[in-house]
PDB file of N, CA and C in Angstrom:
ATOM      1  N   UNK A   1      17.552 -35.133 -33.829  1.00  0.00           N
ATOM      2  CA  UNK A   1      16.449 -35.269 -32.896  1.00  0.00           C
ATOM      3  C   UNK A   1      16.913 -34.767 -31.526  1.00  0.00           C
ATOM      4  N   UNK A   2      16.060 -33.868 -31.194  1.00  0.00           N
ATOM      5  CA  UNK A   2      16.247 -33.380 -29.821  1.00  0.00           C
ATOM      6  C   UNK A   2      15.179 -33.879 -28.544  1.00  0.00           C
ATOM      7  N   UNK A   3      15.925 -34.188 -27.960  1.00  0.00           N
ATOM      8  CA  UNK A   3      15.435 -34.812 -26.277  1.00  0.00           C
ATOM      9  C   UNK A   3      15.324 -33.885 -25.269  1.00  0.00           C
ATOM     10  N   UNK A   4      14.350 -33.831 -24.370  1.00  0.00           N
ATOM     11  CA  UNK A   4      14.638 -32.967 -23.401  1.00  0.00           C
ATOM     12  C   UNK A   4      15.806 -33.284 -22.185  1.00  0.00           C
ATOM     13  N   UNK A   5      16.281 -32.582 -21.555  1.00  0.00           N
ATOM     14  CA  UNK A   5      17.455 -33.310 -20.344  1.00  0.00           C
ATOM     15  C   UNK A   5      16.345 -34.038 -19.710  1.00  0.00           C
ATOM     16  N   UNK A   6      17.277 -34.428 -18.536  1.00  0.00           N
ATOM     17  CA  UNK A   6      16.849 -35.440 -17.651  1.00  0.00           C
ATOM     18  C   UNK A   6      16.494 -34.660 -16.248  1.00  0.00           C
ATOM     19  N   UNK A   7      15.046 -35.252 -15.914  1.00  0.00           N
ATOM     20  CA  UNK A   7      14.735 -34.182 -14.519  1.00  0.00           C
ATOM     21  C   UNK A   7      13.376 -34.769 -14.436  1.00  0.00           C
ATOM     22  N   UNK A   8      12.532 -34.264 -13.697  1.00  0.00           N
ATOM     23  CA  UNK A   8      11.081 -35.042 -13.228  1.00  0.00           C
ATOM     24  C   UNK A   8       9.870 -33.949 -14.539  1.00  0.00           C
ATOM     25  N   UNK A   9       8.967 -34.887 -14.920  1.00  0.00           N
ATOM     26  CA  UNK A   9       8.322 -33.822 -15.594  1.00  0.00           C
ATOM     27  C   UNK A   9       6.720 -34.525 -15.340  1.00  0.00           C
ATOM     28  N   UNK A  10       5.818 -33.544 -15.763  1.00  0.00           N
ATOM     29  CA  UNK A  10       4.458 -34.289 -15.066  1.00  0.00           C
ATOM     30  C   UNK A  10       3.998 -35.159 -16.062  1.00  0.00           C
ATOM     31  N   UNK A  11       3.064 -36.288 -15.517  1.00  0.00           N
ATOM     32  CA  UNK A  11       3.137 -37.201 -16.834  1.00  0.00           C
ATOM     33  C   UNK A  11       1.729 -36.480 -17.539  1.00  0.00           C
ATOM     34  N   UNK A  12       1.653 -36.730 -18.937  1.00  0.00           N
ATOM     35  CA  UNK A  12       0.388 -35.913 -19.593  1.00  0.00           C
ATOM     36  C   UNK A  12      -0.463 -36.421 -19.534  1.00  0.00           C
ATOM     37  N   UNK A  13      -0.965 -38.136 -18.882  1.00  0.00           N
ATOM     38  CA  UNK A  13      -2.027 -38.583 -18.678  1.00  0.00           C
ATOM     39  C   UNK A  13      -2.592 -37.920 -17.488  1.00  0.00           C
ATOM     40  N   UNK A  14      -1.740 -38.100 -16.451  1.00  0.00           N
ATOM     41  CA  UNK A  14      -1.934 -38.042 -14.985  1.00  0.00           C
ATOM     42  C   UNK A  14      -1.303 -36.698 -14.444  1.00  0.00           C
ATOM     43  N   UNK A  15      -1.676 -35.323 -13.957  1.00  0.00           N
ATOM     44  CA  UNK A  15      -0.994 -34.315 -13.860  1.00  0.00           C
ATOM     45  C   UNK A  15      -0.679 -34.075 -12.262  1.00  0.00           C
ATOM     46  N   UNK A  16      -1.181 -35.461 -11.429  1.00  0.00           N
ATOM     47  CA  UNK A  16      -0.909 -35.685 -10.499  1.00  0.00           C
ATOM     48  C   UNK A  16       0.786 -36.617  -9.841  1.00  0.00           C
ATOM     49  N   UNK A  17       1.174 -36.934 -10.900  1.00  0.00           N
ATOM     50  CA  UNK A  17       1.760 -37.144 -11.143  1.00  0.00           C
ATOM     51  C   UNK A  17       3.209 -37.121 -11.647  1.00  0.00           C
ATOM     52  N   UNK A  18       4.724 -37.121 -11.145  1.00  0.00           N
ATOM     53  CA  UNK A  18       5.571 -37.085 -12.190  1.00  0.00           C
ATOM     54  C   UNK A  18       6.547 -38.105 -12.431  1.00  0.00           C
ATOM     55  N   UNK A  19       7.408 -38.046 -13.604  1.00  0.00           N
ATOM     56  CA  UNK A  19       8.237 -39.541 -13.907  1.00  0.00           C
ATOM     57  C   UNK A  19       9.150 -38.790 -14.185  1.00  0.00           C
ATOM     58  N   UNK A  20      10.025 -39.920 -13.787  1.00  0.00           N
ATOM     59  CA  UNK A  20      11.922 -39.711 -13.904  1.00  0.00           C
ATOM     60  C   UNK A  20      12.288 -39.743 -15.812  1.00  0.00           C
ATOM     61  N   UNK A  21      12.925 -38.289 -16.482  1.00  0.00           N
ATOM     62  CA  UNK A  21      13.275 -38.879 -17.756  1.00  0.00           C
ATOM     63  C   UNK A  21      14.091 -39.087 -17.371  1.00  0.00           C
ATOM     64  N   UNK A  22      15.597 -39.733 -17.569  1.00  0.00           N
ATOM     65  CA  UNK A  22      16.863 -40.267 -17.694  1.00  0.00           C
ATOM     66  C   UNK A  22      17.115 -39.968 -18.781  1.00  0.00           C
ATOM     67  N   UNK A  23      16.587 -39.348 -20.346  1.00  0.00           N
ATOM     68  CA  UNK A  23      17.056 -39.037 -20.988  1.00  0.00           C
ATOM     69  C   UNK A  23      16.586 -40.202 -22.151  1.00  0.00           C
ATOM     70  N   UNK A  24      16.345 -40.841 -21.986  1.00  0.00           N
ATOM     71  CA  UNK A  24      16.011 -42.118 -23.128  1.00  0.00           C
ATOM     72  C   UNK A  24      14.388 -42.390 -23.043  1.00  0.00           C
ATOM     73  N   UNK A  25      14.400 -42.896 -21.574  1.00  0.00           N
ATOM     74  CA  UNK A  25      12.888 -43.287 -21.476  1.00  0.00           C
ATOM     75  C   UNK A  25      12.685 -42.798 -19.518  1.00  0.00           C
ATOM     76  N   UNK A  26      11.075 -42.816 -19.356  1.00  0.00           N
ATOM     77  CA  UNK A  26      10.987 -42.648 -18.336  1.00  0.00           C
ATOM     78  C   UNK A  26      10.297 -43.981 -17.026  1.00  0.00           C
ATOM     79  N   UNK A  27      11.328 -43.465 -16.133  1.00  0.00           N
ATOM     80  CA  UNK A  27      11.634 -44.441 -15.079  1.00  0.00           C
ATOM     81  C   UNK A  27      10.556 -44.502 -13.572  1.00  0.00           C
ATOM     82  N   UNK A  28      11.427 -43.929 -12.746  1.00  0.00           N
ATOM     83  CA  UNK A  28      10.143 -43.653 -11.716  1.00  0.00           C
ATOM     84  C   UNK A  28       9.282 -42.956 -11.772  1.00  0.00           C
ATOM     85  N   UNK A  29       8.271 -43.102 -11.066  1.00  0.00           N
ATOM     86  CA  UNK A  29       7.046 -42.215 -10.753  1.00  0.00           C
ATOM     87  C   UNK A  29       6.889 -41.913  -9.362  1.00  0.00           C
ATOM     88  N   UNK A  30       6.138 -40.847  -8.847  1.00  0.00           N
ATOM     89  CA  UNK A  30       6.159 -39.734  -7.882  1.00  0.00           C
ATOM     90  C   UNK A  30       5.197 -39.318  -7.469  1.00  0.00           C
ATOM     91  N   UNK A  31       4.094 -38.708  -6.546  1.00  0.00           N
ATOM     92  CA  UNK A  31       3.488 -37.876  -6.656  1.00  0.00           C
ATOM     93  C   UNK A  31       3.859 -36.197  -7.148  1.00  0.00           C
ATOM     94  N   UNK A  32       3.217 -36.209  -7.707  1.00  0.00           N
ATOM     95  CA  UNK A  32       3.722 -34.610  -8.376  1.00  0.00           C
ATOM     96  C   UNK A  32       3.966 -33.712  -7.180  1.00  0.00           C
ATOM     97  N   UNK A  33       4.748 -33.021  -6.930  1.00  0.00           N
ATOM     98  CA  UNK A  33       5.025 -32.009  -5.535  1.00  0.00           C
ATOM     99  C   UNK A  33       4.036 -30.640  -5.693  1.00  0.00           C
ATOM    100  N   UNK A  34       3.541 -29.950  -4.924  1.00  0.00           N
ATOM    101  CA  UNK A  34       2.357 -28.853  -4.862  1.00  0.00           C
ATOM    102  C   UNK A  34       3.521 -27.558  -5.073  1.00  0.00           C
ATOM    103  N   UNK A  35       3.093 -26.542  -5.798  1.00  0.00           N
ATOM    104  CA  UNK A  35       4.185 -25.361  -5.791  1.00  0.00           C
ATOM    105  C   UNK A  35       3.293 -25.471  -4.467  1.00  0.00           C
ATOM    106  N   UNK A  36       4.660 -24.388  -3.533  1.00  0.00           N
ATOM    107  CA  UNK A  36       4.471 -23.714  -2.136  1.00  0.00           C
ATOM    108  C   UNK A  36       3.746 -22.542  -1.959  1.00  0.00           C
ATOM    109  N   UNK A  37       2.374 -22.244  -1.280  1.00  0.00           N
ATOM    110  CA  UNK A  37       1.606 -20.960  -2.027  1.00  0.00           C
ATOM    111  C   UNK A  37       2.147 -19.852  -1.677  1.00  0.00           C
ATOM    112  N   UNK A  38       1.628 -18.534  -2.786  1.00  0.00           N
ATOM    113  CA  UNK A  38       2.164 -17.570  -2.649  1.00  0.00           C
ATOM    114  C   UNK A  38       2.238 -17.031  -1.346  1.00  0.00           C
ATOM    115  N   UNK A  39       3.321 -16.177  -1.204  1.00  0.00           N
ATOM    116  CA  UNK A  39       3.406 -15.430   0.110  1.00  0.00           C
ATOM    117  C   UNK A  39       2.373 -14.094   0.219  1.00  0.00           C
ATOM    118  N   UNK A  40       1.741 -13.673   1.128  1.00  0.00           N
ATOM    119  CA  UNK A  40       0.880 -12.852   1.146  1.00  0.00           C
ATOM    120  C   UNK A  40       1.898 -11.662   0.540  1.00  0.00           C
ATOM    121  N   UNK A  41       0.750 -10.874   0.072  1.00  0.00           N
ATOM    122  CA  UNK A  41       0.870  -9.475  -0.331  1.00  0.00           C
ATOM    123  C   UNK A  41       1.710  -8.135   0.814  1.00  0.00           C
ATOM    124  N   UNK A  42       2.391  -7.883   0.498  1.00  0.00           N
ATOM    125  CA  UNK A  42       3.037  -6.503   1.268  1.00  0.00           C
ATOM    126  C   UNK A  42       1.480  -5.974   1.675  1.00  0.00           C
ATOM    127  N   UNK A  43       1.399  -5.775   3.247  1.00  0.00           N
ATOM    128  CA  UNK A  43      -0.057  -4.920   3.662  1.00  0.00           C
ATOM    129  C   UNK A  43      -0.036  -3.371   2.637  1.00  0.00           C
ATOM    130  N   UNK A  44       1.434  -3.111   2.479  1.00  0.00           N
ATOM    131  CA  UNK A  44       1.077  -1.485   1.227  1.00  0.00           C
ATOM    132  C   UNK A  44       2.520  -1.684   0.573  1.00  0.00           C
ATOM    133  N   UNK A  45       2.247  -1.582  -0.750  1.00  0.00           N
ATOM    134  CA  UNK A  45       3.484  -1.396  -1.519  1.00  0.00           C
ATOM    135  C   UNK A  45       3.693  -0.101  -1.987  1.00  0.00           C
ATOM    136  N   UNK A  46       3.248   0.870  -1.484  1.00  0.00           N
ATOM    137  CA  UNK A  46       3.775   1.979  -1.708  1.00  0.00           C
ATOM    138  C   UNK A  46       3.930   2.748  -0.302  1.00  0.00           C
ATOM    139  N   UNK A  47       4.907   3.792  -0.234  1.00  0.00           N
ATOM    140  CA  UNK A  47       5.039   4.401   0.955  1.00  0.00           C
ATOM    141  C   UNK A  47       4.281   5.810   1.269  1.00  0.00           C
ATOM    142  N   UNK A  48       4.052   5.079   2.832  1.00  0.00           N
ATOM    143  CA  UNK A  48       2.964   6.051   3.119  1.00  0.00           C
ATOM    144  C   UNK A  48       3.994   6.866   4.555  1.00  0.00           C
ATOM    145  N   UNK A  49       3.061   8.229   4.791  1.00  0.00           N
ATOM    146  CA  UNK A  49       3.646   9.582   5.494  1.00  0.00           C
ATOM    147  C   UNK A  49       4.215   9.054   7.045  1.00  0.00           C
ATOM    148  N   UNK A  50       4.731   9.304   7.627  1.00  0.00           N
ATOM    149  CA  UNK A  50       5.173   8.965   9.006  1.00  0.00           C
ATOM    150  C   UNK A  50       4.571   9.611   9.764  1.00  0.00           C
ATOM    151  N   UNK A  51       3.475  10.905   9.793  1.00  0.00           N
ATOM    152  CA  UNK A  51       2.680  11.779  10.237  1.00  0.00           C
ATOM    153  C   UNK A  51       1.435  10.872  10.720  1.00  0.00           C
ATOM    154  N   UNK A  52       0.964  11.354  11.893  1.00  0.00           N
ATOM    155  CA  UNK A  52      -0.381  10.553  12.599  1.00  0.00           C
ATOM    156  C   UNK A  52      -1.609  11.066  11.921  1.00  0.00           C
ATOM    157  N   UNK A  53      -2.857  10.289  11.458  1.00  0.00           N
ATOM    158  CA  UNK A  53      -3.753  10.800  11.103  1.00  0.00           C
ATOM    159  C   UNK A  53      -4.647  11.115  11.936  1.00  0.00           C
ATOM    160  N   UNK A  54      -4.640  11.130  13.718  1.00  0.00           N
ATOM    161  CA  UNK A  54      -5.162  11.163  14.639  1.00  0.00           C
ATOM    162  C   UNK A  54      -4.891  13.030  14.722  1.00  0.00           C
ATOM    163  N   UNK A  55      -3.277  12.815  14.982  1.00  0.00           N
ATOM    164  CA  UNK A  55      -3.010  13.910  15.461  1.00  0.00           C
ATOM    165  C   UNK A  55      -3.223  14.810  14.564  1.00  0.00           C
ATOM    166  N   UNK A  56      -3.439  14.441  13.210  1.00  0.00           N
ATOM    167  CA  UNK A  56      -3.871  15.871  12.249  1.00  0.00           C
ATOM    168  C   UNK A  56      -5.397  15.754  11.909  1.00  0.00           C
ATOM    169  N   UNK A  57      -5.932  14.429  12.637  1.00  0.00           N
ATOM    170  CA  UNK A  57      -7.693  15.110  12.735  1.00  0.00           C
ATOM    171  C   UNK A  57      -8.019  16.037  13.766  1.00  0.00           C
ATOM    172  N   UNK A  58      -7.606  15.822  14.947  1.00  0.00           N
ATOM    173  CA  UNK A  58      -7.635  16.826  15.827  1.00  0.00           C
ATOM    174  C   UNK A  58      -7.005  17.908  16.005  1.00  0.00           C
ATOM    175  N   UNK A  59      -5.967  18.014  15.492  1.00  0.00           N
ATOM    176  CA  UNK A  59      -5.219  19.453  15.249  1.00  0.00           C
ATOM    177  C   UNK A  59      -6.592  20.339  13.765  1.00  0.00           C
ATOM    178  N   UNK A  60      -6.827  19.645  13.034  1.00  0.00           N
ATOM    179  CA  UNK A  60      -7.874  19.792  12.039  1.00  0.00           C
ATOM    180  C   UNK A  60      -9.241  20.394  12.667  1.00  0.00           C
ATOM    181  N   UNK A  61      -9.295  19.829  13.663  1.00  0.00           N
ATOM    182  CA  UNK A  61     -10.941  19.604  14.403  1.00  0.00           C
ATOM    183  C   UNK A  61     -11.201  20.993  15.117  1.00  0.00           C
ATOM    184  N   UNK A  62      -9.369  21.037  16.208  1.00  0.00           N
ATOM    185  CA  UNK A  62      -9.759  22.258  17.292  1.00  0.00           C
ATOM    186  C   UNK A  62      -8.688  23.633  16.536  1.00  0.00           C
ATOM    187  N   UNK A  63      -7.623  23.262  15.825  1.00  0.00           N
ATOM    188  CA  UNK A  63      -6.884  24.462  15.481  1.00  0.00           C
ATOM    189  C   UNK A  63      -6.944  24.605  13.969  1.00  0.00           C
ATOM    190  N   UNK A  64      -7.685  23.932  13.145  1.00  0.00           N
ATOM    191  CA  UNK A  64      -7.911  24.167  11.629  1.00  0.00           C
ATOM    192  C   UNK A  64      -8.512  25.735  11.165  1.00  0.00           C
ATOM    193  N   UNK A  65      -9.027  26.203  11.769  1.00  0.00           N
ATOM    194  CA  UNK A  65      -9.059  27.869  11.185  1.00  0.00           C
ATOM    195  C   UNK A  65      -7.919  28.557  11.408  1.00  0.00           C
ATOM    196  N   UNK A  66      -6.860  28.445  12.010  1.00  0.00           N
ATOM    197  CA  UNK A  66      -5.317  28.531  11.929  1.00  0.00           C
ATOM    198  C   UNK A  66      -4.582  28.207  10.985  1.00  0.00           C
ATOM    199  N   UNK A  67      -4.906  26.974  10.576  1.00  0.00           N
ATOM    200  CA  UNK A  67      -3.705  26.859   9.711  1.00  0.00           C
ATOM    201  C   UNK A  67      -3.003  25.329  10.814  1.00  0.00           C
ATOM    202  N   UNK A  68      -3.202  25.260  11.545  1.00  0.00           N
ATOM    203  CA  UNK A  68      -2.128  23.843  12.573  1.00  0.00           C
ATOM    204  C   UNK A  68      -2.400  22.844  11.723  1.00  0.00           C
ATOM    205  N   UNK A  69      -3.271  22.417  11.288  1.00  0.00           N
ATOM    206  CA  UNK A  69      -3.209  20.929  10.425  1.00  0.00           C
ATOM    207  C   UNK A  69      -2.428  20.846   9.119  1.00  0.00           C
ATOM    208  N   UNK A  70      -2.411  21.633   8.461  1.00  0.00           N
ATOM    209  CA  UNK A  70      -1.360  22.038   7.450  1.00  0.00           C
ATOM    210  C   UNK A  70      -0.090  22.153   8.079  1.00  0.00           C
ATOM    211  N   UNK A  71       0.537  23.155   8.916  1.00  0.00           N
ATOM    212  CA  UNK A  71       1.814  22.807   9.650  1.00  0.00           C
ATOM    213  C   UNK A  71       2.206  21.774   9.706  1.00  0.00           C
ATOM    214  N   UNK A  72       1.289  21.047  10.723  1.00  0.00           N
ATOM    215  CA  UNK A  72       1.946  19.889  10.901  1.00  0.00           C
ATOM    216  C   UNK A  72       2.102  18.816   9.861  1.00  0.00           C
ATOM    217  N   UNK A  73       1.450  18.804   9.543  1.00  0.00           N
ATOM    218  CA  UNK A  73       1.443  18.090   7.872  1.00  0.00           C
ATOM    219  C   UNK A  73       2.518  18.283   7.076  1.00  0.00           C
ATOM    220  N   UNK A  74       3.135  19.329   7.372  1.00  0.00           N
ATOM    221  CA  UNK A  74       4.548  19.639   6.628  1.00  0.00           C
ATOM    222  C   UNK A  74       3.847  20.901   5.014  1.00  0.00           C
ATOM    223  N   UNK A  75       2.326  21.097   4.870  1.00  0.00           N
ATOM    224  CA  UNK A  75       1.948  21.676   3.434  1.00  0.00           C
ATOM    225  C   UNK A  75       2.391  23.436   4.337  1.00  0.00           C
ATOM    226  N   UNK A  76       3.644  23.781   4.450  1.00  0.00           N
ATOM    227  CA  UNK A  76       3.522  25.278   4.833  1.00  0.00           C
ATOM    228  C   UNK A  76       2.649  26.356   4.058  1.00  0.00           C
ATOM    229  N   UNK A  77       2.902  26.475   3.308  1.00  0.00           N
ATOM    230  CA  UNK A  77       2.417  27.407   2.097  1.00  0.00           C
ATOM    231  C   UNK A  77       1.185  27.321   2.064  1.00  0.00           C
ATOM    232  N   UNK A  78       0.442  26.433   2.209  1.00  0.00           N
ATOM    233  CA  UNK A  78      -1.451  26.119   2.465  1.00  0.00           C
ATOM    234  C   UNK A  78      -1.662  26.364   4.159  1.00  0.00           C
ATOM    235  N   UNK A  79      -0.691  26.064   4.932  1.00  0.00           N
ATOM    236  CA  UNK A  79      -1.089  26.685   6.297  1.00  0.00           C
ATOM    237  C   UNK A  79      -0.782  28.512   5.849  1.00  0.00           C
ATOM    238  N   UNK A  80      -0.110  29.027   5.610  1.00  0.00           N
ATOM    239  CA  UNK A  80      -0.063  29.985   5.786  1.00  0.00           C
ATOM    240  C   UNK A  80      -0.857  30.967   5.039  1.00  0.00           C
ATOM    241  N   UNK A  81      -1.412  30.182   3.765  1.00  0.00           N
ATOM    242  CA  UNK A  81      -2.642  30.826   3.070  1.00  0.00           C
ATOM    243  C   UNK A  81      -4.232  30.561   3.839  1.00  0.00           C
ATOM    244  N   UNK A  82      -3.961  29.428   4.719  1.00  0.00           N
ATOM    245  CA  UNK A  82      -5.245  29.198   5.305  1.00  0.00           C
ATOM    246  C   UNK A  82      -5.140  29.660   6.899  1.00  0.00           C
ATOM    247  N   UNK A  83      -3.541  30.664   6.875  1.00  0.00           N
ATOM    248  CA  UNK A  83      -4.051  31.493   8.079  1.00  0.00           C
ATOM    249  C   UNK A  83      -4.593  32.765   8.200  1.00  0.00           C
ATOM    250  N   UNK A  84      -3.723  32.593   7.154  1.00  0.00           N
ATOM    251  CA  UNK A  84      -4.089  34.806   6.635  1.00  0.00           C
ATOM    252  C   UNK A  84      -5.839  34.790   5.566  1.00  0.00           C
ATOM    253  N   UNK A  85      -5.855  33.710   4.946  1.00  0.00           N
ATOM    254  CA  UNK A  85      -7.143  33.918   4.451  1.00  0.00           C
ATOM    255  C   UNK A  85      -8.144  33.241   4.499  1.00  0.00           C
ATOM    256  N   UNK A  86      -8.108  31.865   5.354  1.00  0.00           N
ATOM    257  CA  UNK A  86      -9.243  31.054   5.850  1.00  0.00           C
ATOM    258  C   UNK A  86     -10.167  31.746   6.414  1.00  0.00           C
ATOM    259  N   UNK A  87      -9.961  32.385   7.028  1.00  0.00           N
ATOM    260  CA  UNK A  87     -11.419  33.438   7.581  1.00  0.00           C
ATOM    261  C   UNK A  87     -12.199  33.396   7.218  1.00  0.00           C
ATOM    262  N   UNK A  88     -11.934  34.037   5.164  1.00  0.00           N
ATOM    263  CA  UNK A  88     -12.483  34.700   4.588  1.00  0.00           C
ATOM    264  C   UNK A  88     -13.808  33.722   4.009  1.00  0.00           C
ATOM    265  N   UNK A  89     -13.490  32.351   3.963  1.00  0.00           N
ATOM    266  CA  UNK A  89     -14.346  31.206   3.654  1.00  0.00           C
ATOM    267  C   UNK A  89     -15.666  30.950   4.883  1.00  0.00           C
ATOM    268  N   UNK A  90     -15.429  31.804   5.563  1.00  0.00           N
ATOM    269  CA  UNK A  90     -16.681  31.830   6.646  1.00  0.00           C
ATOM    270  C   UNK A  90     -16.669  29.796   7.666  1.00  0.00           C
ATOM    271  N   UNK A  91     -15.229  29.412   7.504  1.00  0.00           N
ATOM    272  CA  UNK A  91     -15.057  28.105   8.176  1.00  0.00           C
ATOM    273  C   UNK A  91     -15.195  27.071   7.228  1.00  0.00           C
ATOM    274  N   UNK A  92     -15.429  27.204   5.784  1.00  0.00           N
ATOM    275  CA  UNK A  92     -15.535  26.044   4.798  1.00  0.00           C
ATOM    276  C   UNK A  92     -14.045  25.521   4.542  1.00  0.00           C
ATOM    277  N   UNK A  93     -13.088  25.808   4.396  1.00  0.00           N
ATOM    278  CA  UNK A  93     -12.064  25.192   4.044  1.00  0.00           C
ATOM    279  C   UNK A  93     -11.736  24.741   5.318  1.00  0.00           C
ATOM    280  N   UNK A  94     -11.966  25.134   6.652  1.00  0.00           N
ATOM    281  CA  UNK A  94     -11.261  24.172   7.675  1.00  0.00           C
ATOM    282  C   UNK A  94     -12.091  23.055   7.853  1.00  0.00           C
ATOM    283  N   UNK A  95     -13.602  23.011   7.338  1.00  0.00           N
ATOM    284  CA  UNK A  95     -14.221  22.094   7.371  1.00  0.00           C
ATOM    285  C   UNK A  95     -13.878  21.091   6.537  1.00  0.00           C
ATOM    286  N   UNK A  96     -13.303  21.515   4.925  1.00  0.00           N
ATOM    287  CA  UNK A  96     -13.181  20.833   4.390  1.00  0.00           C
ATOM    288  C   UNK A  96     -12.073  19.799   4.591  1.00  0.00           C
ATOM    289  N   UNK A  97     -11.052  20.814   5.095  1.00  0.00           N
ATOM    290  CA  UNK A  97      -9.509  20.210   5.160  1.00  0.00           C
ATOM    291  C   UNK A  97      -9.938  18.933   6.773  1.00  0.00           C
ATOM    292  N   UNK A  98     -10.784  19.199   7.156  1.00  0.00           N
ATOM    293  CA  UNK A  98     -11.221  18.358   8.788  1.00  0.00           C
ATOM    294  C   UNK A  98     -12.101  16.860   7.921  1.00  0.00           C
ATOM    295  N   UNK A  99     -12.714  17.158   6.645  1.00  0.00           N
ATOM    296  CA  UNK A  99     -13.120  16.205   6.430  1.00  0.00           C
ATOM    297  C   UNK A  99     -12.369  15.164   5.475  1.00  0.00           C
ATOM    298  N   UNK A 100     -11.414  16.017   5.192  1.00  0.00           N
ATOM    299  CA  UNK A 100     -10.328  15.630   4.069  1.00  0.00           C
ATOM    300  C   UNK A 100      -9.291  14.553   4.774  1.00  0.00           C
ATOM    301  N   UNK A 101      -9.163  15.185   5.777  1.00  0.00           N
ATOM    302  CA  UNK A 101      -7.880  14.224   6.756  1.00  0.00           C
ATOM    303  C   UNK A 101      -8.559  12.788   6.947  1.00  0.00           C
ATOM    304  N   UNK A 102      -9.865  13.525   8.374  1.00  0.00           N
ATOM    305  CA  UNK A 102     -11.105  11.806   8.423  1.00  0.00           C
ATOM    306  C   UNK A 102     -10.982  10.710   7.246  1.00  0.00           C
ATOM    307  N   UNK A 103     -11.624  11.874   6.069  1.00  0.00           N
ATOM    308  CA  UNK A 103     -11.239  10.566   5.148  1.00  0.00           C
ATOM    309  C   UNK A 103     -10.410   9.691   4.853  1.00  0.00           C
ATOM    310  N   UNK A 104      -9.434  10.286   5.074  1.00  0.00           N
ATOM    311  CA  UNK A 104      -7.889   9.506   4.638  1.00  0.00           C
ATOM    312  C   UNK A 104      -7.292  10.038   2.997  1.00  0.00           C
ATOM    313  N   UNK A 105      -7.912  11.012   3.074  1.00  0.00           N
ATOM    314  CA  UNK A 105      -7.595  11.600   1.673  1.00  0.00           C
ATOM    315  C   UNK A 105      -6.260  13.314   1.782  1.00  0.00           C
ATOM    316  N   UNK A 106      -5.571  13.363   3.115  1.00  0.00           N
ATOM    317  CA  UNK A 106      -4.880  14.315   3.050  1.00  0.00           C
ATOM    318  C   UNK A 106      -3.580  13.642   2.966  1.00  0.00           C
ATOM    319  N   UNK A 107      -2.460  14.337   2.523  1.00  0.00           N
ATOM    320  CA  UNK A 107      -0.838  14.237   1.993  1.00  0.00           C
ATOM    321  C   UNK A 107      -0.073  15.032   2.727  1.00  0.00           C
ATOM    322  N   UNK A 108       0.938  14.936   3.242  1.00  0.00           N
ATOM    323  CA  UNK A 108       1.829  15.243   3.858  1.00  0.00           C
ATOM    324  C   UNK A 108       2.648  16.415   2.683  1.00  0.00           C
ATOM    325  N   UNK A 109       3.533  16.684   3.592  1.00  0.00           N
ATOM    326  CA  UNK A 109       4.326  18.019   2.698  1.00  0.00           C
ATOM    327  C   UNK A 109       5.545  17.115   1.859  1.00  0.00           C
ATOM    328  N   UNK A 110       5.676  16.032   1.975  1.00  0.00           N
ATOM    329  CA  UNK A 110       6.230  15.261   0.349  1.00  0.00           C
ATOM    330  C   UNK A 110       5.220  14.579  -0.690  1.00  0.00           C
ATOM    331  N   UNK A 111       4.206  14.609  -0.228  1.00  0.00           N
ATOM    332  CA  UNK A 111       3.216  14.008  -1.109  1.00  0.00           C
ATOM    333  C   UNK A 111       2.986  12.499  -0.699  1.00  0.00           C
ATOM    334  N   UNK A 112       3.278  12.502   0.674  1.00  0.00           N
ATOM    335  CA  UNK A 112       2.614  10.594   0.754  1.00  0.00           C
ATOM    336  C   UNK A 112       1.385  11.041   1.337  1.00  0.00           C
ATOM    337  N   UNK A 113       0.481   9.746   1.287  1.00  0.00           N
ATOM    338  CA  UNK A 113      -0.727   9.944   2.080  1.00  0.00           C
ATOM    339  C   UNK A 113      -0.325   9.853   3.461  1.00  0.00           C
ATOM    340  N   UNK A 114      -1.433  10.553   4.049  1.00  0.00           N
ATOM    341  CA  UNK A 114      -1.583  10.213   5.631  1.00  0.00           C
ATOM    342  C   UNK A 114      -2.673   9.045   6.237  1.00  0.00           C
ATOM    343  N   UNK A 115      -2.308   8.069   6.188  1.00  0.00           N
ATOM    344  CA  UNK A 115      -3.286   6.738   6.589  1.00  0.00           C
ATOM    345  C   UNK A 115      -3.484   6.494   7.951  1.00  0.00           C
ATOM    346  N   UNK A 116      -2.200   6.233   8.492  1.00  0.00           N
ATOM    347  CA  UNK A 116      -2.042   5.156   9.860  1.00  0.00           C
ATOM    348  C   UNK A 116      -2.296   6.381  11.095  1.00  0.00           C
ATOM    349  N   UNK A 117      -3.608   5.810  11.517  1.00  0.00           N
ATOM    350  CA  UNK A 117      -4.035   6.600  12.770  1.00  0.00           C
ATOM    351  C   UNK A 117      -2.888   6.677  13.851  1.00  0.00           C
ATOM    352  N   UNK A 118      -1.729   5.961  14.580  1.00  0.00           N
ATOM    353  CA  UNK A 118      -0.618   6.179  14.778  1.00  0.00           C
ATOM    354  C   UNK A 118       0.364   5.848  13.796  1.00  0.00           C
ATOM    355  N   UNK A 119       1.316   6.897  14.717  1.00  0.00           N
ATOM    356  CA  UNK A 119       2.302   7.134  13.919  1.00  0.00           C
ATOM    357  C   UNK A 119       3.713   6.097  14.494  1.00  0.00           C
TER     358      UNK A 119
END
């Protein structure tokens, strides 16, 4: 026959409750102790860009048919296709890339998002 050790356990009438086993029979009683509540959530558990989303809406806003919001963003290769051939879109891709940032939907040149209006 197996016993459980000895330690406080809640009683099964009362779950407010706990009693001392000693191992044979049980002794004192207690109010049952509250677990301690969880600790809040990390505000983001994943990592986000060190890049301002301010400074690449407005670099977006006044120098986006250039190519500057991509630069700075670190995406070279899309600035430099959206310098030499953004033109050709008659202003739709700088619009797009201007509405892309606002949103909070543009990535930096490692692939984190760009969220935090400062940086």
């Amino acid at each position: 026959m197996t016993t459980a050790p000895p330690g406080w356990y809640t009683d099964p009438r009362d779950p407010s409750t706990e009693h001392w086993w000693d191992g044979t029979t049980y002794t004192h009683a207690r109010p049952r102790m509250m677990q301690p509540p969880a600790p809040y959530p990390a505000a983001r558990a994943y990592p986000v860009s060190p890049k301002s989303r301010l400074v690449a809406t407005l670099l977006s806003f006044f120098l986006g048919g250039l190519g500057v919001d991509r630069f700075y963003l670190g995406n070279i290769g899309m600035g430099v296709a959206k310098l030499l051939v953004g033109w050709i879109t008659f202003g739709i891709w700088p619009l797009v890339d201007f509405i892309v940032v606002v949103a909070g939907a543009a990535h930096d040149g490692d692939g984190l998002p760009v969220l935090d209006w400062q940086a």
